[in-house]
PDB file of N, CA and C in Angstrom:
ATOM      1  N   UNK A   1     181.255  31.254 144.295  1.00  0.00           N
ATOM      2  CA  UNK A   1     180.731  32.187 143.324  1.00  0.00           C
ATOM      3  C   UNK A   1     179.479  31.567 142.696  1.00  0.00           C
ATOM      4  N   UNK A   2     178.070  32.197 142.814  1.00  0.00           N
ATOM      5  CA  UNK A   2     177.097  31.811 142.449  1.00  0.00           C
ATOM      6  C   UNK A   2     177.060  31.772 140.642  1.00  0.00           C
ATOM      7  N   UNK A   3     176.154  30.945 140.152  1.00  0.00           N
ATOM      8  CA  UNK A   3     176.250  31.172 138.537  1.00  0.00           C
ATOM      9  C   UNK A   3     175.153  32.651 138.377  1.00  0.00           C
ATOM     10  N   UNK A   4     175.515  33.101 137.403  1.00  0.00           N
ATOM     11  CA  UNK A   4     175.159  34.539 136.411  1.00  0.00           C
ATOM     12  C   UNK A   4     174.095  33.950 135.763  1.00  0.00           C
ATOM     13  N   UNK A   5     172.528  35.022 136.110  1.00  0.00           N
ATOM     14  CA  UNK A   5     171.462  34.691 135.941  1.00  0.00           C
ATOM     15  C   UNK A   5     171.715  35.177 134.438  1.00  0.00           C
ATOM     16  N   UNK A   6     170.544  33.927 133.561  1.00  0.00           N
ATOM     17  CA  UNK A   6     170.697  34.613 131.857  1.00  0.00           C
ATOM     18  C   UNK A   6     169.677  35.444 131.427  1.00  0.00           C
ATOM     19  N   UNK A   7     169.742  36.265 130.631  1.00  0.00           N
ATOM     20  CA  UNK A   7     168.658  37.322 130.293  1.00  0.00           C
ATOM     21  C   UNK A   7     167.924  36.995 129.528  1.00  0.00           C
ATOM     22  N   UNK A   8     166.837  37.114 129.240  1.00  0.00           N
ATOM     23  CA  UNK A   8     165.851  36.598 128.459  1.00  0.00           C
ATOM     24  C   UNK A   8     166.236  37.865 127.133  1.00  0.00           C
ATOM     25  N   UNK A   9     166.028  36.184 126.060  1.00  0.00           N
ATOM     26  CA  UNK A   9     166.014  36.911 124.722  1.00  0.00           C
ATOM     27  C   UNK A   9     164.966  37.796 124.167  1.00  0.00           C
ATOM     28  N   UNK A  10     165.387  38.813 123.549  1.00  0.00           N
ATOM     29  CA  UNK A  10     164.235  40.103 123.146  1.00  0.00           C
ATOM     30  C   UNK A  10     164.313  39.967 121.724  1.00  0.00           C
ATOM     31  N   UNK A  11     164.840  39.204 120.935  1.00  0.00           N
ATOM     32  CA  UNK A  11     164.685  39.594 119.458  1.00  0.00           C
ATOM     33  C   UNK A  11     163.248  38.931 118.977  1.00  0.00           C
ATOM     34  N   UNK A  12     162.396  38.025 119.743  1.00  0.00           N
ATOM     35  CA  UNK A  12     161.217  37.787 118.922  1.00  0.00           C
ATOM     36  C   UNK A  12     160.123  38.844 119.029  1.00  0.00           C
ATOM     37  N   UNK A  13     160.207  40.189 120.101  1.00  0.00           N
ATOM     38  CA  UNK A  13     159.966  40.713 119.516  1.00  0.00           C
ATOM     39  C   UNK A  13     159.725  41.931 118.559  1.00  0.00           C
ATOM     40  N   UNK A  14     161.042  41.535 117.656  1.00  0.00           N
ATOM     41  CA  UNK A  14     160.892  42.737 116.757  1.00  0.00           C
ATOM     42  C   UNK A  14     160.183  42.452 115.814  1.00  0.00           C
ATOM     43  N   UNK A  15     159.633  42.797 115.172  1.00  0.00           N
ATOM     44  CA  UNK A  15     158.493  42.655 114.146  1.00  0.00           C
ATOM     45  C   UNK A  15     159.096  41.823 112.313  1.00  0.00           C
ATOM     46  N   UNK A  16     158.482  41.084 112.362  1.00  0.00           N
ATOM     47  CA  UNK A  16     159.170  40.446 111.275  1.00  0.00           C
ATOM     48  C   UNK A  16     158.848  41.377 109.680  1.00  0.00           C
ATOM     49  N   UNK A  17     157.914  42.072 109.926  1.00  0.00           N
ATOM     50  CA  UNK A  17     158.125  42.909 108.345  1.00  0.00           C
ATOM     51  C   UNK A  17     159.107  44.139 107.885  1.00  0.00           C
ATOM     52  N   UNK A  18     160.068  43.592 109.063  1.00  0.00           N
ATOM     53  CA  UNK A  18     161.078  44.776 108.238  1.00  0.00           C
ATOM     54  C   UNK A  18     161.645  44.294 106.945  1.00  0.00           C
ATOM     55  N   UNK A  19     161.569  43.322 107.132  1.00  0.00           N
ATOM     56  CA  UNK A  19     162.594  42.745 105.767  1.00  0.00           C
ATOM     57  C   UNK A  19     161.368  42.968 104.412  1.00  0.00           C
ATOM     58  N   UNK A  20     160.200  42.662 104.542  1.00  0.00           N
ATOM     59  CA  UNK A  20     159.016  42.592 103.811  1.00  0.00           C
ATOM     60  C   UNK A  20     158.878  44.332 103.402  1.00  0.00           C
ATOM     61  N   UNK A  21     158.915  44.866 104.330  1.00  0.00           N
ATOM     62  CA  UNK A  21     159.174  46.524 103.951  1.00  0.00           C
ATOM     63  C   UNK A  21     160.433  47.165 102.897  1.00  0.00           C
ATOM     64  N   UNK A  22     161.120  46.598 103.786  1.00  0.00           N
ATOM     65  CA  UNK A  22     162.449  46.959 102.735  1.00  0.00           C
ATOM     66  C   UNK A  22     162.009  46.092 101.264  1.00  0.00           C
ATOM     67  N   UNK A  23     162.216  44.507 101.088  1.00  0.00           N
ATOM     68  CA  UNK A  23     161.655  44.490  99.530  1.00  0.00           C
ATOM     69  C   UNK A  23     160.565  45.137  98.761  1.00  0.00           C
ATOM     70  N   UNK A  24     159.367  45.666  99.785  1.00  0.00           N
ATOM     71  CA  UNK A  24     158.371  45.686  98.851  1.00  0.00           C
ATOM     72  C   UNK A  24     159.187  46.996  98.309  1.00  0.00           C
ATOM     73  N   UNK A  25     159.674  48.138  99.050  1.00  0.00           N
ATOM     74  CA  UNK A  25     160.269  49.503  98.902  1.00  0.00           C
ATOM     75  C   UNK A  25     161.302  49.595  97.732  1.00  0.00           C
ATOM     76  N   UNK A  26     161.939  48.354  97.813  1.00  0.00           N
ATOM     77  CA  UNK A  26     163.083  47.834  96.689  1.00  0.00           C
ATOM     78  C   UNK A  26     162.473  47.542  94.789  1.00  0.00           C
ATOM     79  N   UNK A  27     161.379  46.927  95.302  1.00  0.00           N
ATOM     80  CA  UNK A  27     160.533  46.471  94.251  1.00  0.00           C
ATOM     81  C   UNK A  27     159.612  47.845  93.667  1.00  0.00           C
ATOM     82  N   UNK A  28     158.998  48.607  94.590  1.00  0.00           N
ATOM     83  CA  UNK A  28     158.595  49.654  94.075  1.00  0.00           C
ATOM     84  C   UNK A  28     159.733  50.538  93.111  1.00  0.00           C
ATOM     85  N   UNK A  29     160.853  50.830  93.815  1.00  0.00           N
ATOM     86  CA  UNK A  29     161.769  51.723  93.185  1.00  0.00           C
ATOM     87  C   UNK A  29     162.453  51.173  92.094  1.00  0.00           C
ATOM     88  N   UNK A  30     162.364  49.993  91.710  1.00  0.00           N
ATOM     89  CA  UNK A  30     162.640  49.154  90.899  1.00  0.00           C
ATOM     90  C   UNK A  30     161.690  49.449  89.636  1.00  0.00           C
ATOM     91  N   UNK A  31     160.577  49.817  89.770  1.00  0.00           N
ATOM     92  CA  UNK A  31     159.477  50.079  89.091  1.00  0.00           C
ATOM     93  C   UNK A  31     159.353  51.363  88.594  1.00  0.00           C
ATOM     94  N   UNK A  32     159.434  51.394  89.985  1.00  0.00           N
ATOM     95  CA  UNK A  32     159.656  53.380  89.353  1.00  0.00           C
ATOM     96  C   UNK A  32     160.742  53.602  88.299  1.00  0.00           C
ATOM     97  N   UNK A  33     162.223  53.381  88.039  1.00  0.00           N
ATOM     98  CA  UNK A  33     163.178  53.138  88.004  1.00  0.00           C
ATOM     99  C   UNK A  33     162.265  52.320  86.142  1.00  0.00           C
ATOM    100  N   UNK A  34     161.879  51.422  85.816  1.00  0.00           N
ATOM    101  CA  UNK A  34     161.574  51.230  84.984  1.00  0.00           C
ATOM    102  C   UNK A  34     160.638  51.809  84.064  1.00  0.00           C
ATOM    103  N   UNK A  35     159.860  52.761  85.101  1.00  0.00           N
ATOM    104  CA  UNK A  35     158.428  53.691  84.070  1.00  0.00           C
ATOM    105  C   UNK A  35     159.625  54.954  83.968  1.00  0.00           C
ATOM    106  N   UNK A  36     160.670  55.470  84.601  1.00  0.00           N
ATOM    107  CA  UNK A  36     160.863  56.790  84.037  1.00  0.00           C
ATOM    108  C   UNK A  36     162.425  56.488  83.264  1.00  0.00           C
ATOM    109  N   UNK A  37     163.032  55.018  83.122  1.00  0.00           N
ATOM    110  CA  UNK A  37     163.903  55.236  82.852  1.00  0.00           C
ATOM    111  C   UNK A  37     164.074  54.252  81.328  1.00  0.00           C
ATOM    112  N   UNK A  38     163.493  54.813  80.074  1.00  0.00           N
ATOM    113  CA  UNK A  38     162.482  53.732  79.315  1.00  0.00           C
ATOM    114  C   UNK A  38     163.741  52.748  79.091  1.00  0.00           C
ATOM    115  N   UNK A  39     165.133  53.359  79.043  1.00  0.00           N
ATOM    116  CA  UNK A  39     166.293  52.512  78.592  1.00  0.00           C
ATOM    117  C   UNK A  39     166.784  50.961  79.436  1.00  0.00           C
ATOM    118  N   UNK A  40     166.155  50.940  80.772  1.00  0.00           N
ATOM    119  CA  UNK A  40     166.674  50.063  81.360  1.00  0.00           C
ATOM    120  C   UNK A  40     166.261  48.356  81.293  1.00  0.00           C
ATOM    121  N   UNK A  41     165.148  49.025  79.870  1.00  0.00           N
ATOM    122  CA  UNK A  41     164.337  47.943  79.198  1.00  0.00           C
ATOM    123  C   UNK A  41     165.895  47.192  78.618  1.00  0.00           C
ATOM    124  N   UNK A  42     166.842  47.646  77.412  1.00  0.00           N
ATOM    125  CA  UNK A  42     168.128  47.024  77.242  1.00  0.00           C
ATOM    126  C   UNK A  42     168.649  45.928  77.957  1.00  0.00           C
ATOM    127  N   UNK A  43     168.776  45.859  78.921  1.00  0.00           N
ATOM    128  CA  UNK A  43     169.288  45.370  79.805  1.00  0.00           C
ATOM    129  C   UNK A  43     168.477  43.904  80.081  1.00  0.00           C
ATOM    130  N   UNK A  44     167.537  43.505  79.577  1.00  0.00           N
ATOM    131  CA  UNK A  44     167.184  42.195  79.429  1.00  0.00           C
ATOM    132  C   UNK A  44     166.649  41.870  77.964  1.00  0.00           C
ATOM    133  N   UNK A  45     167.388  42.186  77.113  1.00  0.00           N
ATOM    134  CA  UNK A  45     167.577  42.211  75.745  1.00  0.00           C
ATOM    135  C   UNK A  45     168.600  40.631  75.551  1.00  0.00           C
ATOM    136  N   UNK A  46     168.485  39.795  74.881  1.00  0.00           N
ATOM    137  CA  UNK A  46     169.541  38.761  74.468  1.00  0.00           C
ATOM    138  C   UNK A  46     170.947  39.784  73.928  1.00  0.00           C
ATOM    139  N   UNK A  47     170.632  40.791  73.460  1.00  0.00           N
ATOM    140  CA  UNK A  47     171.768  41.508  72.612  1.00  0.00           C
ATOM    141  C   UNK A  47     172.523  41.946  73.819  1.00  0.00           C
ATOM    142  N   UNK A  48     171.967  42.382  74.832  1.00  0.00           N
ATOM    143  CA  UNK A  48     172.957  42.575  76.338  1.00  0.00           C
ATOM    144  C   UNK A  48     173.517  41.814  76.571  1.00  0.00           C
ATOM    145  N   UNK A  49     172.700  40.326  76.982  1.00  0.00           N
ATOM    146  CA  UNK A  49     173.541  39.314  77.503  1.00  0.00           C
ATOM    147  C   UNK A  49     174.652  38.860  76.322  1.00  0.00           C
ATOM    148  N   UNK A  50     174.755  39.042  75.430  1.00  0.00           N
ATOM    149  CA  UNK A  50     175.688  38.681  74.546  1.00  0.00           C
ATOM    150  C   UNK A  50     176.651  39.525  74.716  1.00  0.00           C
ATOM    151  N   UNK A  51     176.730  41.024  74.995  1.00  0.00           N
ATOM    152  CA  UNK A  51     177.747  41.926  74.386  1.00  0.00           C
ATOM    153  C   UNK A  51     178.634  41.574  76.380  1.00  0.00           C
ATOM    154  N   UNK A  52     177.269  41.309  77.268  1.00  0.00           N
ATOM    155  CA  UNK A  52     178.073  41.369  78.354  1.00  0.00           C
ATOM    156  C   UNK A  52     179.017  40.089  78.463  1.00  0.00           C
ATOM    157  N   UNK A  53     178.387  39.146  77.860  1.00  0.00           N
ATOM    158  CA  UNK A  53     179.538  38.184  77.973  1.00  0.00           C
ATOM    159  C   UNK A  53     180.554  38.057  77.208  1.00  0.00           C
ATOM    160  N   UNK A  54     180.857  38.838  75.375  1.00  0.00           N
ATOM    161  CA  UNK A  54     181.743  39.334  75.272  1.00  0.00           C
ATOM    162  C   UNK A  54     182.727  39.866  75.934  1.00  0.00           C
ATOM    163  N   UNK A  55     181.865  40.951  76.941  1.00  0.00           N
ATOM    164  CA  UNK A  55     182.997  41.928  77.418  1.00  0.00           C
ATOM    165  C   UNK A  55     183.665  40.827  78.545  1.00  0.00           C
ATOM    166  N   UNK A  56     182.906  40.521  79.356  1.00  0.00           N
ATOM    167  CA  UNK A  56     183.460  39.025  80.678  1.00  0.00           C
ATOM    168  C   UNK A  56     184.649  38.477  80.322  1.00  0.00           C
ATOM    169  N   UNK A  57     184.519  38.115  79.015  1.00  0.00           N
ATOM    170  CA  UNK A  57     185.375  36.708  78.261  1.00  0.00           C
ATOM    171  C   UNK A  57     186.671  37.704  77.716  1.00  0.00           C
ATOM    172  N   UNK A  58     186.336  38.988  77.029  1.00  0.00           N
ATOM    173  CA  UNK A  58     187.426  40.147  76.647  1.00  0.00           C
ATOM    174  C   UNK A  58     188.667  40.069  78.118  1.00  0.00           C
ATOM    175  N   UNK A  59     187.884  40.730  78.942  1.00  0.00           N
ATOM    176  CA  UNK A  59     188.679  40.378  80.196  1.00  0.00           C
ATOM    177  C   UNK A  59     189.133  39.356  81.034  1.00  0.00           C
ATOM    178  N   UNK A  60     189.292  38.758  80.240  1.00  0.00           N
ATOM    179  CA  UNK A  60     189.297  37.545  81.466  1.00  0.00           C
ATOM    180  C   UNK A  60     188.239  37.298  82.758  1.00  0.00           C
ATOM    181  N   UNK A  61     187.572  37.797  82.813  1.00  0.00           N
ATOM    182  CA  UNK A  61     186.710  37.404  83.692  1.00  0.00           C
ATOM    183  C   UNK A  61     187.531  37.813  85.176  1.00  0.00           C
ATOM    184  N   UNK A  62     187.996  38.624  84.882  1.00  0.00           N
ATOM    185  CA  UNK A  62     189.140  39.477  85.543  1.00  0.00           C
ATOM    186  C   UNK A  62     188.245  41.016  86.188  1.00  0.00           C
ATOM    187  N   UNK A  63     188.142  41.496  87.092  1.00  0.00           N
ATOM    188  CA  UNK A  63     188.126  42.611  87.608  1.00  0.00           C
ATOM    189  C   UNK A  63     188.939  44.175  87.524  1.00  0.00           C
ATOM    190  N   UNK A  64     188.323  44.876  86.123  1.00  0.00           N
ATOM    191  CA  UNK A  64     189.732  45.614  86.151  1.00  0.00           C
ATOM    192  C   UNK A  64     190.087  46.686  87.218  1.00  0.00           C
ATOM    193  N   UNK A  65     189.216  46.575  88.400  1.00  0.00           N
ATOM    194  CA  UNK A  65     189.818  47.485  89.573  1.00  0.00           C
ATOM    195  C   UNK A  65     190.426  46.917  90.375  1.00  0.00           C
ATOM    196  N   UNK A  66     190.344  45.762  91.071  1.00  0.00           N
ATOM    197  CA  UNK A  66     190.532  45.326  91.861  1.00  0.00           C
ATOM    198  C   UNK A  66     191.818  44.171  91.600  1.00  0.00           C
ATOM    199  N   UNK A  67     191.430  43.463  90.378  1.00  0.00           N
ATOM    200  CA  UNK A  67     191.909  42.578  89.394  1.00  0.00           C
ATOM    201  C   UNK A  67     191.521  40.976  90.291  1.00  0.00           C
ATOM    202  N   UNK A  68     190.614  40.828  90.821  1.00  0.00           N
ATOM    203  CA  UNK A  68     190.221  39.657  91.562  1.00  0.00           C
ATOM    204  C   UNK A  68     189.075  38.683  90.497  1.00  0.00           C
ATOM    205  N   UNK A  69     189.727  37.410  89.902  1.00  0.00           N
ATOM    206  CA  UNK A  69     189.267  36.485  88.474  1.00  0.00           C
ATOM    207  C   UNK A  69     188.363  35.948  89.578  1.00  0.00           C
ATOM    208  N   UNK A  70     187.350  36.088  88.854  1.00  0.00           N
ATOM    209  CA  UNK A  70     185.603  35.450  89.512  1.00  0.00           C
ATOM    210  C   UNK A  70     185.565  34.662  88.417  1.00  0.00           C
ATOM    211  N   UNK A  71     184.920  33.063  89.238  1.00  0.00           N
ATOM    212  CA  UNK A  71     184.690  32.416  88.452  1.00  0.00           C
ATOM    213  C   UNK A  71     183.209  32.053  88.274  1.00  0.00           C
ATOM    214  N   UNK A  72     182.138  32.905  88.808  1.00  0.00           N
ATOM    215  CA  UNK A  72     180.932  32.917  89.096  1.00  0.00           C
ATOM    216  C   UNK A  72     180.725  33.959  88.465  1.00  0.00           C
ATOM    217  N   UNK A  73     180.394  33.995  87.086  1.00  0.00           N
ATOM    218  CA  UNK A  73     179.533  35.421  86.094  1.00  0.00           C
ATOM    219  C   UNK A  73     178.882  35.777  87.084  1.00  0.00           C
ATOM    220  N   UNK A  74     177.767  35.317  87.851  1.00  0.00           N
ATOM    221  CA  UNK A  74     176.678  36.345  88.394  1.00  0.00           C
ATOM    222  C   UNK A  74     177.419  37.114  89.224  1.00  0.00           C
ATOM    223  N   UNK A  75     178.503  37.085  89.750  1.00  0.00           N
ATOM    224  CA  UNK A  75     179.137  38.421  90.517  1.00  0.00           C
ATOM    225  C   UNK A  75     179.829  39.013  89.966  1.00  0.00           C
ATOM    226  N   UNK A  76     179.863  39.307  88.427  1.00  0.00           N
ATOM    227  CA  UNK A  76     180.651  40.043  87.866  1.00  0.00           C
ATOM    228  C   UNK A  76     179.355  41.055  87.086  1.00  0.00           C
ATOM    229  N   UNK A  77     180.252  42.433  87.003  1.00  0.00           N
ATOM    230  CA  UNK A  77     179.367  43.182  86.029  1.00  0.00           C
ATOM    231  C   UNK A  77     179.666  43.913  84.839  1.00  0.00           C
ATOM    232  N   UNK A  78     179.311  43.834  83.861  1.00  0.00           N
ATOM    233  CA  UNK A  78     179.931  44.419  82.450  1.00  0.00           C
ATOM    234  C   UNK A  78     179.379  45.958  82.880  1.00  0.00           C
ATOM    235  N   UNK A  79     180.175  47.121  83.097  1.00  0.00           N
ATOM    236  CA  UNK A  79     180.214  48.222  83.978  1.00  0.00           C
ATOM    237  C   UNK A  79     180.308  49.380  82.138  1.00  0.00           C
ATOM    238  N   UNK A  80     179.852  50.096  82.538  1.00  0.00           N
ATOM    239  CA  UNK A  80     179.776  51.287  81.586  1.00  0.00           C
ATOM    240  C   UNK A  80     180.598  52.344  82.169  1.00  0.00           C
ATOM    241  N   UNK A  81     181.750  52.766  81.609  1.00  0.00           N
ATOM    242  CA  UNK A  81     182.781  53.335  81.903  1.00  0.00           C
ATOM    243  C   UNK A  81     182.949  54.618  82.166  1.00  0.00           C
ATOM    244  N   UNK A  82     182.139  55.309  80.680  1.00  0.00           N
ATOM    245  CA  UNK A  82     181.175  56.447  81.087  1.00  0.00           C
ATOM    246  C   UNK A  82     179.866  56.489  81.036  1.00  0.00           C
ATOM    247  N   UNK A  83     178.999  56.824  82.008  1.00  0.00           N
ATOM    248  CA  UNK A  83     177.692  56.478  81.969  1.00  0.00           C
ATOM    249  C   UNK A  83     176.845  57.145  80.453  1.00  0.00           C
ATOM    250  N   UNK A  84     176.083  56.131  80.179  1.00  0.00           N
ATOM    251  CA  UNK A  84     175.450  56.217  79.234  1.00  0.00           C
ATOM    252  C   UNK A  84     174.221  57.067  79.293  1.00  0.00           C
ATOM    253  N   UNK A  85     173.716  57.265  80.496  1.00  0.00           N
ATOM    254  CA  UNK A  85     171.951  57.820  80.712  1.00  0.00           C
ATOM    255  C   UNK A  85     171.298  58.154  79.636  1.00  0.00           C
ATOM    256  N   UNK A  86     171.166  56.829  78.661  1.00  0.00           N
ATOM    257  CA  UNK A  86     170.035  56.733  77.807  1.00  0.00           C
ATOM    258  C   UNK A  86     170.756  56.995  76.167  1.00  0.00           C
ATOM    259  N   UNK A  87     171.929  57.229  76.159  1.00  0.00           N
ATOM    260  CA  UNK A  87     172.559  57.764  74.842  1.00  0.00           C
ATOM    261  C   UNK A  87     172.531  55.856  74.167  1.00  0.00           C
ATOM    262  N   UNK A  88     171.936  55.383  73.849  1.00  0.00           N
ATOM    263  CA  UNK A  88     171.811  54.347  72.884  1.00  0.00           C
ATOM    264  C   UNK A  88     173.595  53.978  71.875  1.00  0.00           C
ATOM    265  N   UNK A  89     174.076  54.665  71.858  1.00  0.00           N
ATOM    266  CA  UNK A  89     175.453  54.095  70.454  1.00  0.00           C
ATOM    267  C   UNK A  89     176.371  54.252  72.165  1.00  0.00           C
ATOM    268  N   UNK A  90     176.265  55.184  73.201  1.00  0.00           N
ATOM    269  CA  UNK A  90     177.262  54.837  74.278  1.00  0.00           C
ATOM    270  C   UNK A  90     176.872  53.458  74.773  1.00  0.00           C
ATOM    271  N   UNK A  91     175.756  53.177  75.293  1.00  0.00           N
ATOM    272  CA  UNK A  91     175.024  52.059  75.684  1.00  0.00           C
ATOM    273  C   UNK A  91     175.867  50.907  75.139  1.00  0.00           C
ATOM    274  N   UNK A  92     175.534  50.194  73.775  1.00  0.00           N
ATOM    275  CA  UNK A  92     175.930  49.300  73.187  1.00  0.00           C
ATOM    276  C   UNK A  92     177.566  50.047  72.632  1.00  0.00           C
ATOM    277  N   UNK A  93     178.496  50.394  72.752  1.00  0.00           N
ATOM    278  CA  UNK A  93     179.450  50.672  72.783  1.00  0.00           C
ATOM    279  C   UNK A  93     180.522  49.715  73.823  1.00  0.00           C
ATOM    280  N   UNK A  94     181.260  48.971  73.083  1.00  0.00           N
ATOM    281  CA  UNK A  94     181.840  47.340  73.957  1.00  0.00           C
ATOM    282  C   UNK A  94     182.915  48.176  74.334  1.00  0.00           C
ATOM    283  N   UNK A  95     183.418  49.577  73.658  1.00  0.00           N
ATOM    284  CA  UNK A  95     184.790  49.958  73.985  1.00  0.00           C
ATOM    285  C   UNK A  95     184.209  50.567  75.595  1.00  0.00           C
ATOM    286  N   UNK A  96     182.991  51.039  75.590  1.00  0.00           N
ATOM    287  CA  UNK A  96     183.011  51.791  77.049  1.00  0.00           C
ATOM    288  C   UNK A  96     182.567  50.654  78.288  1.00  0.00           C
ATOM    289  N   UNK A  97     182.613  49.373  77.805  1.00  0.00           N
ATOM    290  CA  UNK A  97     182.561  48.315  78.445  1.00  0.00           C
ATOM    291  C   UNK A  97     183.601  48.480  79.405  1.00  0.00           C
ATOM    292  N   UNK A  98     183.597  47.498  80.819  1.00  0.00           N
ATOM    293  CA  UNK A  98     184.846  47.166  81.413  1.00  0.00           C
ATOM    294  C   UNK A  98     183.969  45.826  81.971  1.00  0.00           C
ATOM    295  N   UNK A  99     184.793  44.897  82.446  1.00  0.00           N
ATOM    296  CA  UNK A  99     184.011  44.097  83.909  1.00  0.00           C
ATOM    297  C   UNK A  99     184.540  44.178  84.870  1.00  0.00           C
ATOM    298  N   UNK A 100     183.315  44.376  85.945  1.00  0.00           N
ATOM    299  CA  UNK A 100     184.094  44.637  87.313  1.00  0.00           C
ATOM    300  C   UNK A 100     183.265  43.566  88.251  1.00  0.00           C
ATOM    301  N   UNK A 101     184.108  43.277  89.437  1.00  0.00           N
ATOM    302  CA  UNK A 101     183.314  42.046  90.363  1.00  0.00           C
ATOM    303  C   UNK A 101     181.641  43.512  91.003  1.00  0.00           C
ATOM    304  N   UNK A 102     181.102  42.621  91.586  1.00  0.00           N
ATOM    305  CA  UNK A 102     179.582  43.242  91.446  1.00  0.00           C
ATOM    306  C   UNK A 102     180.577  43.854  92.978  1.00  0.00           C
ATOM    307  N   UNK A 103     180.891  43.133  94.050  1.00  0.00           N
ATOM    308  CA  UNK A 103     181.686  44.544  95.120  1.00  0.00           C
ATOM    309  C   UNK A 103     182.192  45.952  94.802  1.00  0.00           C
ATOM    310  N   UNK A 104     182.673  45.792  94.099  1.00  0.00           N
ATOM    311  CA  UNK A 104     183.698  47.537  93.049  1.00  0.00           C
ATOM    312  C   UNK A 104     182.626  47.988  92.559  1.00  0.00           C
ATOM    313  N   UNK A 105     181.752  47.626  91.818  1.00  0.00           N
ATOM    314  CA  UNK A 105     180.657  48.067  90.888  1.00  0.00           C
ATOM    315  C   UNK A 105     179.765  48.851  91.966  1.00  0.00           C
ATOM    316  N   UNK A 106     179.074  48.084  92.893  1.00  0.00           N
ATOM    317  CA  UNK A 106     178.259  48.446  93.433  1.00  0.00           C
ATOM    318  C   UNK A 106     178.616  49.763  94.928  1.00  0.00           C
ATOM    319  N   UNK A 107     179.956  49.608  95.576  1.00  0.00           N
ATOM    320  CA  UNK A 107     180.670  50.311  96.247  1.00  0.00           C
ATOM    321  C   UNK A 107     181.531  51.446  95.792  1.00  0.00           C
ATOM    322  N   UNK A 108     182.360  51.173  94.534  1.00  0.00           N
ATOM    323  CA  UNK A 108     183.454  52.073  94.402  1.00  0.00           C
ATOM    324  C   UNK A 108     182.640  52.898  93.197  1.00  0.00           C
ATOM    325  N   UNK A 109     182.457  52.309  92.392  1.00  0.00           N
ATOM    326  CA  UNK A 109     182.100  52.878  90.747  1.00  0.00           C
ATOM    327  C   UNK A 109     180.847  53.831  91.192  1.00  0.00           C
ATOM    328  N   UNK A 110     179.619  53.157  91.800  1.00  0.00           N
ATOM    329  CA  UNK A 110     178.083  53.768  92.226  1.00  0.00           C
ATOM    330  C   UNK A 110     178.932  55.395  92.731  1.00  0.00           C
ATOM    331  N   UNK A 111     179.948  55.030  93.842  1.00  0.00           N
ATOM    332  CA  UNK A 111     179.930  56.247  94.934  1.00  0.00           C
ATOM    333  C   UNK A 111     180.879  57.385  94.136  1.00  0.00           C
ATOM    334  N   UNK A 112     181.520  57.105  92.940  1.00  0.00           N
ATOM    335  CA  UNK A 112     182.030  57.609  92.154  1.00  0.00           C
ATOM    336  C   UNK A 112     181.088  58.970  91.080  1.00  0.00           C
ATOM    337  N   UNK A 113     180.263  57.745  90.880  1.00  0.00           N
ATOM    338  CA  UNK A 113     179.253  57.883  89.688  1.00  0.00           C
ATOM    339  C   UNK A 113     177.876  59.465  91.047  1.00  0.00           C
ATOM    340  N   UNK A 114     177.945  58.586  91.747  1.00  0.00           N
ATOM    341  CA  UNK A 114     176.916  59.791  92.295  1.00  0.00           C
ATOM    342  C   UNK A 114     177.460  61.403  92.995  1.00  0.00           C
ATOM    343  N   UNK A 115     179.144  60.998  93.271  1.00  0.00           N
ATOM    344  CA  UNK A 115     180.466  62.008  93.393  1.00  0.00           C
ATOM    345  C   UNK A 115     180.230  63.208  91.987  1.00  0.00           C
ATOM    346  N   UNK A 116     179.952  62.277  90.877  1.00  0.00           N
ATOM    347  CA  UNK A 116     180.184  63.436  89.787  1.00  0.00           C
ATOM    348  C   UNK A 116     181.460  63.245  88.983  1.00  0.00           C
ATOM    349  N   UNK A 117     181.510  62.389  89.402  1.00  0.00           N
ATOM    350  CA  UNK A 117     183.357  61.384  88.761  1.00  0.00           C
ATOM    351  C   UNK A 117     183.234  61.206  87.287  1.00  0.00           C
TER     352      UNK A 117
END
């Protein structure tokens, strides 16, 4: 039995600015996202990072969907329970706080939230 000729690799050439496309696209909407949405200024406020790590430390640093204890804050998210879109006293409101790991947040809660949930 003869050996099995190998195929020449094709991934160099796919073009390397896909990834450069997708951020710049990320970064634009990010922007956009900041000129029409004046509230999302909050969110790098010291008074955020305080109330979010309240809420972290409230919970245990606990996941209340999933209930999986992260011990890495940056993958956790102090989640707004009912969305706030711009109502300021819901916003800073710790009761409509929860924390959730950034997986649930970004998968379950988002697909919820754009459902109409």
């Amino acid at each position: 039995m003869g050996r099995m000729a190998s195929t020449p690799v094709r991934f160099g050439a796919c073009p390397v600015r896909i990834a450069a496309q997708t951020a710049g696209t990320e970064q634009a909407r990010s922007k956009w996202r900041d000129d029409t949405q004046p509230w999302r200024k909050w969110y790098k406020l010291a008074r955020w990072r305080a109330l979010r790590w309240d809420v972290l430390v409230r919970d245990l640093f606990t996941c209340r969907r999933c209930g999986l204890l992260v011990a890495d804050t940056s993958r956790l998210v102090a989640d707004h329970i009912r969305p706030h879109r711009g109502d300021e006293a819901l916003f800073w409101d710790d009761a409509n706080l929860q924390c959730l790991c950034k997986a649930c947040h970004d998968r379950d809660k988002q697909a919820e939230e754009r459902a109409g949930r």
